[in-house]
PDB file of N, CA and C in Angstrom:
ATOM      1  N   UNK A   1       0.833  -1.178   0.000  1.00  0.00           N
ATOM      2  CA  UNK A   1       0.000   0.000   0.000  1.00  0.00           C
ATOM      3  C   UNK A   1       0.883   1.248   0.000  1.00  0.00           C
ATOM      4  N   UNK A   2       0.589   2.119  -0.846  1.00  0.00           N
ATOM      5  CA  UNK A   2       0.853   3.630  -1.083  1.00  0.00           C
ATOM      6  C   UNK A   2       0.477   4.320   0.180  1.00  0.00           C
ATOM      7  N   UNK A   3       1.618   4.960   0.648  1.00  0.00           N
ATOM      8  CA  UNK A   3       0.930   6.416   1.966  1.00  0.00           C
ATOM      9  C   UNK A   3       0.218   7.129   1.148  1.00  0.00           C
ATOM     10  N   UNK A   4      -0.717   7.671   1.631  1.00  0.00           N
ATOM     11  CA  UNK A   4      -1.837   8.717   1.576  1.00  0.00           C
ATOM     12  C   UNK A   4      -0.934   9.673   1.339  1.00  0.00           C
ATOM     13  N   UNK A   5      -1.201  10.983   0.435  1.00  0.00           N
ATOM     14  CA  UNK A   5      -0.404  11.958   0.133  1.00  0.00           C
ATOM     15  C   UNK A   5      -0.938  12.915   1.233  1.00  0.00           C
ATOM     16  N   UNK A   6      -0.379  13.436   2.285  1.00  0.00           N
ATOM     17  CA  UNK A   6      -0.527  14.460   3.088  1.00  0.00           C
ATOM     18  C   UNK A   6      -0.981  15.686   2.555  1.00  0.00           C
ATOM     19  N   UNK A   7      -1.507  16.322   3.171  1.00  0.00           N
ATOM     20  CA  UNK A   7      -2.780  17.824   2.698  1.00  0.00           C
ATOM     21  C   UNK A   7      -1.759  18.881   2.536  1.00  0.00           C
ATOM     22  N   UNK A   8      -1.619  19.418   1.719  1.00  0.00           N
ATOM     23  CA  UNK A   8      -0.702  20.783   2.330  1.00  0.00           C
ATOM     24  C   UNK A   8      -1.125  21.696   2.883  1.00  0.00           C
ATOM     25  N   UNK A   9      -0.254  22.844   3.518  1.00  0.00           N
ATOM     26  CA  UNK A   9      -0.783  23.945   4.485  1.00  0.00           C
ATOM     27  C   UNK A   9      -1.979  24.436   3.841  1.00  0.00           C
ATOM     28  N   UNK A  10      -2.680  24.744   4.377  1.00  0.00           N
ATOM     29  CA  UNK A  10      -4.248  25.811   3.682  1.00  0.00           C
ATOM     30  C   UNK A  10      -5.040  26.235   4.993  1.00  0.00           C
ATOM     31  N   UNK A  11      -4.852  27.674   4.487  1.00  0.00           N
ATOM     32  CA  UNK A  11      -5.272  28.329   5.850  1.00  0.00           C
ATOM     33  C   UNK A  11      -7.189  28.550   5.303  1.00  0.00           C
ATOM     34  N   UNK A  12      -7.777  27.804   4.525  1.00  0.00           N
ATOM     35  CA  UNK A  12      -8.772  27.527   4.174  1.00  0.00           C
ATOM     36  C   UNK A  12      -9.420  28.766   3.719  1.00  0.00           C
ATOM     37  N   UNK A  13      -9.261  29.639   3.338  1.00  0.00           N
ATOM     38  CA  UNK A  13      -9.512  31.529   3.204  1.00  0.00           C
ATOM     39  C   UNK A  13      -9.925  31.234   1.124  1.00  0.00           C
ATOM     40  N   UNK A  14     -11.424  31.693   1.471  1.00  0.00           N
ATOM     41  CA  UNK A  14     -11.644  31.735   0.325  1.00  0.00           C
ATOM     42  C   UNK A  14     -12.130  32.926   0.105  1.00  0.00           C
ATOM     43  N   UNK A  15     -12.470  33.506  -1.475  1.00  0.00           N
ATOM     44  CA  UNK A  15     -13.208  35.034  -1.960  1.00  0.00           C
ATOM     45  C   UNK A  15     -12.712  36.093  -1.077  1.00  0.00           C
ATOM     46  N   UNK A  16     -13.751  36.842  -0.133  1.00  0.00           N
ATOM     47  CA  UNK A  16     -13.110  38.555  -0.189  1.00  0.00           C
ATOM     48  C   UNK A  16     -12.017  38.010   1.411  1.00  0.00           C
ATOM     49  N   UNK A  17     -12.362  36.954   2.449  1.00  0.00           N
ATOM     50  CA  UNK A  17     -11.648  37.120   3.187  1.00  0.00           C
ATOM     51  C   UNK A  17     -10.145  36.923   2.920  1.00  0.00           C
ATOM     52  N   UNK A  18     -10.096  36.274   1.534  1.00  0.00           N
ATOM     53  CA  UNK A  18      -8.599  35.691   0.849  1.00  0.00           C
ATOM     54  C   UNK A  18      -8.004  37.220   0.645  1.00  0.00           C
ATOM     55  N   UNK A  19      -8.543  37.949  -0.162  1.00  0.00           N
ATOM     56  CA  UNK A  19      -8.428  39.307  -0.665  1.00  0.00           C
ATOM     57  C   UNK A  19      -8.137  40.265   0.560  1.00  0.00           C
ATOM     58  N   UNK A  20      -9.019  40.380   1.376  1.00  0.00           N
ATOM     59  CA  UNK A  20      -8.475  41.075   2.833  1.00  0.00           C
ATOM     60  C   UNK A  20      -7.025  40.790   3.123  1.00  0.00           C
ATOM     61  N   UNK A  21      -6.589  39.490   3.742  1.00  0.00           N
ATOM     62  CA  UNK A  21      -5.682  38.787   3.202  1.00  0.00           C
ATOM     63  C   UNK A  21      -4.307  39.044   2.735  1.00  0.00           C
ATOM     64  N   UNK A  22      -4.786  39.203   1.414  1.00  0.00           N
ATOM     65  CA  UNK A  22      -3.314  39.368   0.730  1.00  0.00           C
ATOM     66  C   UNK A  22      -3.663  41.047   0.446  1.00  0.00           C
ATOM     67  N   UNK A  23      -4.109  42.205   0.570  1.00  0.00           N
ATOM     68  CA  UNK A  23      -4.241  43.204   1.017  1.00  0.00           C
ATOM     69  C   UNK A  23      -3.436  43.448   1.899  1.00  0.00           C
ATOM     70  N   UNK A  24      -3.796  43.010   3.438  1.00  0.00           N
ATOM     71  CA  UNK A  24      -2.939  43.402   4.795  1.00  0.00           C
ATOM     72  C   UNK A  24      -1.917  42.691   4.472  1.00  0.00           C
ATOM     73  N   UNK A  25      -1.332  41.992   3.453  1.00  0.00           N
ATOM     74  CA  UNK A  25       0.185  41.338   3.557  1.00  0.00           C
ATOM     75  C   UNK A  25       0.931  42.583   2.832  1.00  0.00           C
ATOM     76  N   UNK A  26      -0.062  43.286   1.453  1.00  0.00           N
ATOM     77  CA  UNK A  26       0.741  43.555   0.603  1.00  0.00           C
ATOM     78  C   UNK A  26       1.127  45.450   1.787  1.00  0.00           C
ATOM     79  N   UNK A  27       0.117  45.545   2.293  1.00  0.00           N
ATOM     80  CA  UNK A  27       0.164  46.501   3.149  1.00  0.00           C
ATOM     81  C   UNK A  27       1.430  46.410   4.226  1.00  0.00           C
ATOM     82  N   UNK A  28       1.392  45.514   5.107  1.00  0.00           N
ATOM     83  CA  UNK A  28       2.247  45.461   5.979  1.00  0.00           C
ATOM     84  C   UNK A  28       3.540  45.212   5.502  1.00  0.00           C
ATOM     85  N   UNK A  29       4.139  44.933   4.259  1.00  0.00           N
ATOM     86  CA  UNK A  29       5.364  44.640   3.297  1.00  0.00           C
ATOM     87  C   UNK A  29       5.619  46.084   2.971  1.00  0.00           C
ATOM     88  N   UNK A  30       4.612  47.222   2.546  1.00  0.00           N
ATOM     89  CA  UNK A  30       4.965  48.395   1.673  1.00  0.00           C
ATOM     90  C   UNK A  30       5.219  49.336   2.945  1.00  0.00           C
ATOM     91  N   UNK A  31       4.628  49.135   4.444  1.00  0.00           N
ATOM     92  CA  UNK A  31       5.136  49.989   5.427  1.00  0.00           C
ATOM     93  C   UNK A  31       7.039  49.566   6.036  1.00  0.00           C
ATOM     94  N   UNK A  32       6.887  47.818   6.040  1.00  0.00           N
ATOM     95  CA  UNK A  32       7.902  47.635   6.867  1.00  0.00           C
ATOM     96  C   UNK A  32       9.263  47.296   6.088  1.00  0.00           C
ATOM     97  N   UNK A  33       8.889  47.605   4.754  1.00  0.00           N
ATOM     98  CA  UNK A  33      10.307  47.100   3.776  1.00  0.00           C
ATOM     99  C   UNK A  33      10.572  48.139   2.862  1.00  0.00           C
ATOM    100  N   UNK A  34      11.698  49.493   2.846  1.00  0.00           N
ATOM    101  CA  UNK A  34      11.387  50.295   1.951  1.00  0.00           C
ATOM    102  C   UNK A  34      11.674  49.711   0.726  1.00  0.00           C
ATOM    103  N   UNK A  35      12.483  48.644   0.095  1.00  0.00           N
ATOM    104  CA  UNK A  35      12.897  48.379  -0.834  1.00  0.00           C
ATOM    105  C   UNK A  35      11.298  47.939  -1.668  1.00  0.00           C
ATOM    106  N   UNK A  36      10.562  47.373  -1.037  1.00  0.00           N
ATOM    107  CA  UNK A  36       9.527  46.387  -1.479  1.00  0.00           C
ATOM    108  C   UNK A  36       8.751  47.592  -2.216  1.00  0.00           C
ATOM    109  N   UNK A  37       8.653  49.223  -1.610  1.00  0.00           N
ATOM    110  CA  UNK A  37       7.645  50.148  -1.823  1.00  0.00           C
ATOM    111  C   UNK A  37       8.188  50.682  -3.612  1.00  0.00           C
ATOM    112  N   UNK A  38       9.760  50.784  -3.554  1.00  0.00           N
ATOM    113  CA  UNK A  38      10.195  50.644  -4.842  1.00  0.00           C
ATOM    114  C   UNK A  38       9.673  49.954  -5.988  1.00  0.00           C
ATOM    115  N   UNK A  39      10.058  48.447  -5.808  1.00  0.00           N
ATOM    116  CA  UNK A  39       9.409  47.739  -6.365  1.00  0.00           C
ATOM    117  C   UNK A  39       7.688  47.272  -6.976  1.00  0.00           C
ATOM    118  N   UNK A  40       7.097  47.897  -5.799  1.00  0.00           N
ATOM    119  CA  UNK A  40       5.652  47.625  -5.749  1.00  0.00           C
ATOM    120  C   UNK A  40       5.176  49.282  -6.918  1.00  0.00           C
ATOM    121  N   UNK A  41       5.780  49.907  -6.648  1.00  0.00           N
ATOM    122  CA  UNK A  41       5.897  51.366  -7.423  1.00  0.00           C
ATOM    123  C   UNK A  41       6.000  51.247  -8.694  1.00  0.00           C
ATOM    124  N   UNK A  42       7.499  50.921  -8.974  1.00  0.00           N
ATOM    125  CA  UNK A  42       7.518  50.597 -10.196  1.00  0.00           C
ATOM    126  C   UNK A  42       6.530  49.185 -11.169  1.00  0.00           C
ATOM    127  N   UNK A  43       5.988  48.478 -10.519  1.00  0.00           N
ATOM    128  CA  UNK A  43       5.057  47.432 -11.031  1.00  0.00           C
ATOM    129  C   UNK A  43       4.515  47.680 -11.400  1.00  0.00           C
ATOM    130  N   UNK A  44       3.448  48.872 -10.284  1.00  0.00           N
ATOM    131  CA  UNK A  44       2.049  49.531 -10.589  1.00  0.00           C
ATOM    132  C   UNK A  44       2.151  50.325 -11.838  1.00  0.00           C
ATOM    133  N   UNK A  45       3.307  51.193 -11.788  1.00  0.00           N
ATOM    134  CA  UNK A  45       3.569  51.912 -12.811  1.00  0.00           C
ATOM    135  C   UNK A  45       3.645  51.293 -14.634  1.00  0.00           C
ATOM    136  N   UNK A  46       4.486  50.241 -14.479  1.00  0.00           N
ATOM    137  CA  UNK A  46       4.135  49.031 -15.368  1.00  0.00           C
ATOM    138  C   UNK A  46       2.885  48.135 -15.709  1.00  0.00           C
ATOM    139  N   UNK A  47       2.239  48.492 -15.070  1.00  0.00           N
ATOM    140  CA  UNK A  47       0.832  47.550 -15.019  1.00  0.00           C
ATOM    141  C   UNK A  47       0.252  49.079 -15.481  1.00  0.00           C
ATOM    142  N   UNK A  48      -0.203  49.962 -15.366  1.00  0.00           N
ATOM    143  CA  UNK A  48      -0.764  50.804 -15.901  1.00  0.00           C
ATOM    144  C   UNK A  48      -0.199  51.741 -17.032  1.00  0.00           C
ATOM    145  N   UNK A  49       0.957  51.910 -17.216  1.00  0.00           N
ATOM    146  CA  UNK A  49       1.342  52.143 -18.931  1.00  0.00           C
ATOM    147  C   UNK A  49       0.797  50.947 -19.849  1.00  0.00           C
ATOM    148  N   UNK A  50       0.628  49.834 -19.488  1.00  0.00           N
ATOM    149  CA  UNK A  50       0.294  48.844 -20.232  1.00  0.00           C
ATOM    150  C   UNK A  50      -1.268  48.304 -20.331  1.00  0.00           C
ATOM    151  N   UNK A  51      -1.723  48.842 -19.910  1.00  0.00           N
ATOM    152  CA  UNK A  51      -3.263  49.067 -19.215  1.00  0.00           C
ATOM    153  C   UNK A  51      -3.751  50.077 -20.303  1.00  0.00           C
ATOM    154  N   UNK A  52      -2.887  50.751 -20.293  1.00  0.00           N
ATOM    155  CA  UNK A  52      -3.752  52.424 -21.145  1.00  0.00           C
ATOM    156  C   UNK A  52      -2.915  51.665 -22.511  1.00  0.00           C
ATOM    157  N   UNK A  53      -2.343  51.154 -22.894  1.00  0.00           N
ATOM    158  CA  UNK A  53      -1.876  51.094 -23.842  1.00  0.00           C
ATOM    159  C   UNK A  53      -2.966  50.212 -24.939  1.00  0.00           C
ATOM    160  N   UNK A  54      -3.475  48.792 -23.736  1.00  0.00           N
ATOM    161  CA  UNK A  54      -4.488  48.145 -24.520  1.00  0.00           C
ATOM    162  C   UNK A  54      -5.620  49.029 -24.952  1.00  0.00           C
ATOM    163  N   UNK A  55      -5.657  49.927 -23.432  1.00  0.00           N
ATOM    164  CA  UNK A  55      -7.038  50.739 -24.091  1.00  0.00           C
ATOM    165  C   UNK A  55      -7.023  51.487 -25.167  1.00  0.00           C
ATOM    166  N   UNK A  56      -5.972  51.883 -25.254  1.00  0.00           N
ATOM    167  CA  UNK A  56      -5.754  52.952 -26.274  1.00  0.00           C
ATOM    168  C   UNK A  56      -5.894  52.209 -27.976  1.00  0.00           C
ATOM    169  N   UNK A  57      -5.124  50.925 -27.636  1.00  0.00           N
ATOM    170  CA  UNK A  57      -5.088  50.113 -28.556  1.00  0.00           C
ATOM    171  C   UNK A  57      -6.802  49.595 -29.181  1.00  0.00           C
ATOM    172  N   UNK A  58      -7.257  49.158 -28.190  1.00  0.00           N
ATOM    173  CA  UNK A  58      -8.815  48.880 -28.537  1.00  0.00           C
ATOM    174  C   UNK A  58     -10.075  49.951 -29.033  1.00  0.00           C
ATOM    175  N   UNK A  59      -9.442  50.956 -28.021  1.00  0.00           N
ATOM    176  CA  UNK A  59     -10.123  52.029 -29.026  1.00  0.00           C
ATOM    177  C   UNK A  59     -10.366  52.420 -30.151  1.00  0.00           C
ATOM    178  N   UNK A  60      -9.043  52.029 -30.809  1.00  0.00           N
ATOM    179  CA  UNK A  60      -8.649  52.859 -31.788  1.00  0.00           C
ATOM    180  C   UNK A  60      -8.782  51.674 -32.991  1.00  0.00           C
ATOM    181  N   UNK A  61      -9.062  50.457 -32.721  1.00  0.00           N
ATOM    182  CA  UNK A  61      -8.933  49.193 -33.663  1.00  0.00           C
ATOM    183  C   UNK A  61      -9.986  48.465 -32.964  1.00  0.00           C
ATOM    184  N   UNK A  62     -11.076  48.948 -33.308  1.00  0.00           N
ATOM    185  CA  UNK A  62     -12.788  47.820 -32.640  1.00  0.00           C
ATOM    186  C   UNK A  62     -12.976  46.537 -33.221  1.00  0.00           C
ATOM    187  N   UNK A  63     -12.956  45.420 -32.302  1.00  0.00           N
ATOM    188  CA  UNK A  63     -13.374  44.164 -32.878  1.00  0.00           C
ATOM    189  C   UNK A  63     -14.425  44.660 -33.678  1.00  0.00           C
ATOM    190  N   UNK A  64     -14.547  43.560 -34.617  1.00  0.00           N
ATOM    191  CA  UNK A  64     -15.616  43.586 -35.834  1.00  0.00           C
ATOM    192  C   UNK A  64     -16.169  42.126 -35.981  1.00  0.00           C
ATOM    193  N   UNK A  65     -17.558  42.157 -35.987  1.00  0.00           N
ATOM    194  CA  UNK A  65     -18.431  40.754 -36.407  1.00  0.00           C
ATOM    195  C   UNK A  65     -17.178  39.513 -37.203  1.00  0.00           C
ATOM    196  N   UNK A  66     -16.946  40.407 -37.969  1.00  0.00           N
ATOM    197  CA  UNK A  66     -16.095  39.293 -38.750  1.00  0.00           C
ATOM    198  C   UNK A  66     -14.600  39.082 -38.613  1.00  0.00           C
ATOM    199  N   UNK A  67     -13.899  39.290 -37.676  1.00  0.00           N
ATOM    200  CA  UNK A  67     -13.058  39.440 -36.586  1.00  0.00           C
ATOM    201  C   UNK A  67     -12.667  37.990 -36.134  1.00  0.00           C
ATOM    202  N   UNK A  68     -14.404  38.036 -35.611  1.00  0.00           N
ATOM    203  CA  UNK A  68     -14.475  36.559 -34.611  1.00  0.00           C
ATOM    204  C   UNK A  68     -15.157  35.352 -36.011  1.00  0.00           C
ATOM    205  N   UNK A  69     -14.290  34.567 -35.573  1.00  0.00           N
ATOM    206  CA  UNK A  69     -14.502  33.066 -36.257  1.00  0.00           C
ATOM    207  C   UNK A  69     -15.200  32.686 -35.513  1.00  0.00           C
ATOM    208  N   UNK A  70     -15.638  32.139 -34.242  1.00  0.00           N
ATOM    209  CA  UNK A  70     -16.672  31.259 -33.659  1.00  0.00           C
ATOM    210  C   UNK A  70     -17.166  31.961 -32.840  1.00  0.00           C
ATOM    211  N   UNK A  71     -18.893  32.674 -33.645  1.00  0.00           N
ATOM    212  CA  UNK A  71     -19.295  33.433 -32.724  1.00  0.00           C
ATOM    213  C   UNK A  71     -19.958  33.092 -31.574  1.00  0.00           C
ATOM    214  N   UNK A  72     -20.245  31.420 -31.400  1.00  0.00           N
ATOM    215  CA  UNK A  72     -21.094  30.697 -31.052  1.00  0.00           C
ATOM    216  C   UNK A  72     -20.598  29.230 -30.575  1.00  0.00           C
ATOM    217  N   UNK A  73     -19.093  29.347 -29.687  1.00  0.00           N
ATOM    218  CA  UNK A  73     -18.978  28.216 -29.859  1.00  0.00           C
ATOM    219  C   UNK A  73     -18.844  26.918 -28.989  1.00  0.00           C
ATOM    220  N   UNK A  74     -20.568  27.454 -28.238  1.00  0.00           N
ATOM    221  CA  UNK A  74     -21.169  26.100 -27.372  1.00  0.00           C
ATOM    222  C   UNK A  74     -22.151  25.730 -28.183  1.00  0.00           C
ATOM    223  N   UNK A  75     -22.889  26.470 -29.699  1.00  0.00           N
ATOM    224  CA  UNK A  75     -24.091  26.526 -30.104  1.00  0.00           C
ATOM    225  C   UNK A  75     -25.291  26.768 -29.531  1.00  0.00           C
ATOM    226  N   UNK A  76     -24.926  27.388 -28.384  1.00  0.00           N
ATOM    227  CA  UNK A  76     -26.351  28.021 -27.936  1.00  0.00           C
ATOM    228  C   UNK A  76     -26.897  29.820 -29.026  1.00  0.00           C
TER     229      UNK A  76
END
Protein backbone atom coordinates (compact mmCIF):
# COMPACT_ATOMS: atom_id res chain seq x y z
CA UNK A 1 0.00 0.00 0.00
CA UNK A 2 0.85 3.63 -1.08
CA UNK A 3 0.93 6.42 1.97
CA UNK A 4 -1.84 8.72 1.58
CA UNK A 5 -0.40 11.96 0.13
CA UNK A 6 -0.53 14.46 3.09
CA UNK A 7 -2.78 17.82 2.70
CA UNK A 8 -0.70 20.78 2.33
CA UNK A 9 -0.78 23.94 4.49
CA UNK A 10 -4.25 25.81 3.68
CA UNK A 11 -5.27 28.33 5.85
CA UNK A 12 -8.77 27.53 4.17
CA UNK A 13 -9.51 31.53 3.20
CA UNK A 14 -11.64 31.74 0.33
CA UNK A 15 -13.21 35.03 -1.96
CA UNK A 16 -13.11 38.55 -0.19
CA UNK A 17 -11.65 37.12 3.19
CA UNK A 18 -8.60 35.69 0.85
CA UNK A 19 -8.43 39.31 -0.67
CA UNK A 20 -8.48 41.08 2.83
CA UNK A 21 -5.68 38.79 3.20
CA UNK A 22 -3.31 39.37 0.73
CA UNK A 23 -4.24 43.20 1.02
CA UNK A 24 -2.94 43.40 4.80
CA UNK A 25 0.19 41.34 3.56
CA UNK A 26 0.74 43.55 0.60
CA UNK A 27 0.16 46.50 3.15
CA UNK A 28 2.25 45.46 5.98
CA UNK A 29 5.36 44.64 3.30
CA UNK A 30 4.97 48.40 1.67
CA UNK A 31 5.14 49.99 5.43
CA UNK A 32 7.90 47.64 6.87
CA UNK A 33 10.31 47.10 3.78
CA UNK A 34 11.39 50.29 1.95
CA UNK A 35 12.90 48.38 -0.83
CA UNK A 36 9.53 46.39 -1.48
CA UNK A 37 7.65 50.15 -1.82
CA UNK A 38 10.20 50.64 -4.84
CA UNK A 39 9.41 47.74 -6.36
CA UNK A 40 5.65 47.63 -5.75
CA UNK A 41 5.90 51.37 -7.42
CA UNK A 42 7.52 50.60 -10.20
CA UNK A 43 5.06 47.43 -11.03
CA UNK A 44 2.05 49.53 -10.59
CA UNK A 45 3.57 51.91 -12.81
CA UNK A 46 4.13 49.03 -15.37
CA UNK A 47 0.83 47.55 -15.02
CA UNK A 48 -0.76 50.80 -15.90
CA UNK A 49 1.34 52.14 -18.93
CA UNK A 50 0.29 48.84 -20.23
CA UNK A 51 -3.26 49.07 -19.21
CA UNK A 52 -3.75 52.42 -21.14
CA UNK A 53 -1.88 51.09 -23.84
CA UNK A 54 -4.49 48.14 -24.52
CA UNK A 55 -7.04 50.74 -24.09
CA UNK A 56 -5.75 52.95 -26.27
CA UNK A 57 -5.09 50.11 -28.56
CA UNK A 58 -8.81 48.88 -28.54
CA UNK A 59 -10.12 52.03 -29.03
CA UNK A 60 -8.65 52.86 -31.79
CA UNK A 61 -8.93 49.19 -33.66
CA UNK A 62 -12.79 47.82 -32.64
CA UNK A 63 -13.37 44.16 -32.88
CA UNK A 64 -15.62 43.59 -35.83
CA UNK A 65 -18.43 40.75 -36.41
CA UNK A 66 -16.09 39.29 -38.75
CA UNK A 67 -13.06 39.44 -36.59
CA UNK A 68 -14.47 36.56 -34.61
CA UNK A 69 -14.50 33.07 -36.26
CA UNK A 70 -16.67 31.26 -33.66
CA UNK A 71 -19.30 33.43 -32.72
CA UNK A 72 -21.09 30.70 -31.05
CA UNK A 73 -18.98 28.22 -29.86
CA UNK A 74 -21.17 26.10 -27.37
CA UNK A 75 -24.09 26.53 -30.10
CA UNK A 76 -26.35 28.02 -27.94
Amino acid sequence: MSPEPRPRLSLGLQGSAALLVAIAVVAILLITLPAYRLFFLISVLIGLVIAGGLALWHRTHPIKDVDVENKRPLGL
